[in-house]
Protein backbone atom coordinates (compact mmCIF):
# COMPACT_ATOMS: atom_id res chain seq x y z
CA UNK A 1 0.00 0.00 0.00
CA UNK A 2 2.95 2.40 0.53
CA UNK A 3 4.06 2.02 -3.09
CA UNK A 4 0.48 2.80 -4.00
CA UNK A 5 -0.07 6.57 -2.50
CA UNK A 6 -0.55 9.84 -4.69
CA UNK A 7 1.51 11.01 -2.19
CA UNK A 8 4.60 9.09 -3.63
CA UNK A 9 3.89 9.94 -7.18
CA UNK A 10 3.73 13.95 -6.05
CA UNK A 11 6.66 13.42 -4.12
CA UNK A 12 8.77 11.69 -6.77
CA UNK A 13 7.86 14.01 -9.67
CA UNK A 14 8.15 17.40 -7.54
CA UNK A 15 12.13 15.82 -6.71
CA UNK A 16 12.92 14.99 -10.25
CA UNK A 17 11.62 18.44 -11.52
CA UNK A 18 13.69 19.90 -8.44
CA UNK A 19 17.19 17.97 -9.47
CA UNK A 20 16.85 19.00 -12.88
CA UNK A 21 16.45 22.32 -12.63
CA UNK A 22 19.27 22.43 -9.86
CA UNK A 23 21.34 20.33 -12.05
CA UNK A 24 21.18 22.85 -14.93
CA UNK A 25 21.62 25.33 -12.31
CA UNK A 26 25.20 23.57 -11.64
CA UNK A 27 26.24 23.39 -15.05
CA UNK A 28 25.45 26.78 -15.95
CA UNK A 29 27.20 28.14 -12.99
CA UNK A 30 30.17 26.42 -13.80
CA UNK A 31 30.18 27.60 -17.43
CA UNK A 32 29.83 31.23 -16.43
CA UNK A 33 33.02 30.37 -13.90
CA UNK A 34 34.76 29.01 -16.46
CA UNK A 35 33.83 32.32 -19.25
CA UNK A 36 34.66 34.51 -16.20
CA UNK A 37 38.21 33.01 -16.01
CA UNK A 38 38.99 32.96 -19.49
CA UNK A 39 37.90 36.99 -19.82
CA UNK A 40 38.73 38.20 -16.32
CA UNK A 41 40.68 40.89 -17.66
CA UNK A 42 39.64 41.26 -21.25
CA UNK A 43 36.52 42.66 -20.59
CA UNK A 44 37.23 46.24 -21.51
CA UNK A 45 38.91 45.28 -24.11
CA UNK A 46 36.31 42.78 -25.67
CA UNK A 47 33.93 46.28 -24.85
CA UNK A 48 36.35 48.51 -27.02
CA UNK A 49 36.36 45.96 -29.98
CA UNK A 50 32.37 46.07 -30.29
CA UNK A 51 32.77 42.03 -29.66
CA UNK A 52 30.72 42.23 -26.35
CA UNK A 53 29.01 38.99 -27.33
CA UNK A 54 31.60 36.41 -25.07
CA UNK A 55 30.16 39.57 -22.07
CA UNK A 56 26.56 38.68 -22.83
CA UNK A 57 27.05 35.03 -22.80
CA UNK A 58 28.53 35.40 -19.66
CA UNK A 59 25.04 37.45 -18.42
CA UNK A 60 23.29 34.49 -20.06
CA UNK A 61 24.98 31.76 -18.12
CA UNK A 62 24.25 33.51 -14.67
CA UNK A 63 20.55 34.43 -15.37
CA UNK A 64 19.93 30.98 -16.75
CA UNK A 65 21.76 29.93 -13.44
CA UNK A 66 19.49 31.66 -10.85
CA UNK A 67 16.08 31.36 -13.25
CA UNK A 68 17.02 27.42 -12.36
CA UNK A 69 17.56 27.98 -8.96
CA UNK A 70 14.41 29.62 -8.05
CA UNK A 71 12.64 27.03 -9.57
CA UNK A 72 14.62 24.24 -8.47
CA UNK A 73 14.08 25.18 -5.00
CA UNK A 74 10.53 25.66 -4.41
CA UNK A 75 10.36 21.97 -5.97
CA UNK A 76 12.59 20.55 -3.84
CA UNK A 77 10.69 22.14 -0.80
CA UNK A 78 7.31 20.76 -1.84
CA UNK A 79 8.90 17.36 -2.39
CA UNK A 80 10.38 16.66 1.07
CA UNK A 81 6.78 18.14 2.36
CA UNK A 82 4.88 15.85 0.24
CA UNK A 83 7.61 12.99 1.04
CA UNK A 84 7.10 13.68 5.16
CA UNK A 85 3.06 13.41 4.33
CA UNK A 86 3.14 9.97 2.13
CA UNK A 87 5.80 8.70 5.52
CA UNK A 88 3.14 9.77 7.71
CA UNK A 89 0.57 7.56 5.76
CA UNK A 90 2.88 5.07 4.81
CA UNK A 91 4.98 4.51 8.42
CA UNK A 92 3.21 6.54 11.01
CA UNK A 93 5.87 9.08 11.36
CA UNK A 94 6.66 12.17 9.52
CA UNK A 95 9.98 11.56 9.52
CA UNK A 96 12.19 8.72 11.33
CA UNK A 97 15.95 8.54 12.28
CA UNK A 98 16.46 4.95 10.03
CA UNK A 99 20.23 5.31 8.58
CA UNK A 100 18.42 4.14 5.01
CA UNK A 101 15.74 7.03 5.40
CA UNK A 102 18.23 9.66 6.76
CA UNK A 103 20.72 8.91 3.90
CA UNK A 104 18.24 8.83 0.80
């Protein structure tokens, strides 16, 4: 019956929206690091040159960064909710101290 609950199919789908999102998050923050090292320096001169496009990648890779984030986050918030409310159901606990629980 635990296997059987809306609650797990909310709670599943709310976590896998939630690591994608923060998983793009991750890899767009470390391409803006990474076009941020290569053009520390060079960004007046990239400015000067009329080539500001390498600049506005770099904007693109942050926004696209945080846009992620703050919808990664909410997710992830509403899955451990919906994740303490199918335990409840499931276990009769919100939330237990089991190594296998506390680790997953």
């Amino acid at each position: 019956p635990a296997l059987q609950s809306n609650w797990l199919v909310i709670h599943v789908i709310n976590y896998f929206i939630s690591y994608s999102a923060l998983s793009i998050s991750f890899s767009a923050a470390i391409v803006y690091l990474i076009y941020r090292a290569i053009y520390r320096g060079r960004a007046q001169e990239i400015v000067m040159s009329g080539a500001d496009s390498q600049l506005s990648k770099d904007v693109t890779f942050d926004k696209l960064a945080y846009i992620s984030v703050t919808i990664g986050f909410p997710f992830l918030t509403v899955g451990l909710i919906t994740g303490s409310i199918w335990a409840k159901g499931a276990w009769g606990t919100y939330w237990g101290w089991d190594p296998k629980e506390t680790w997953s």
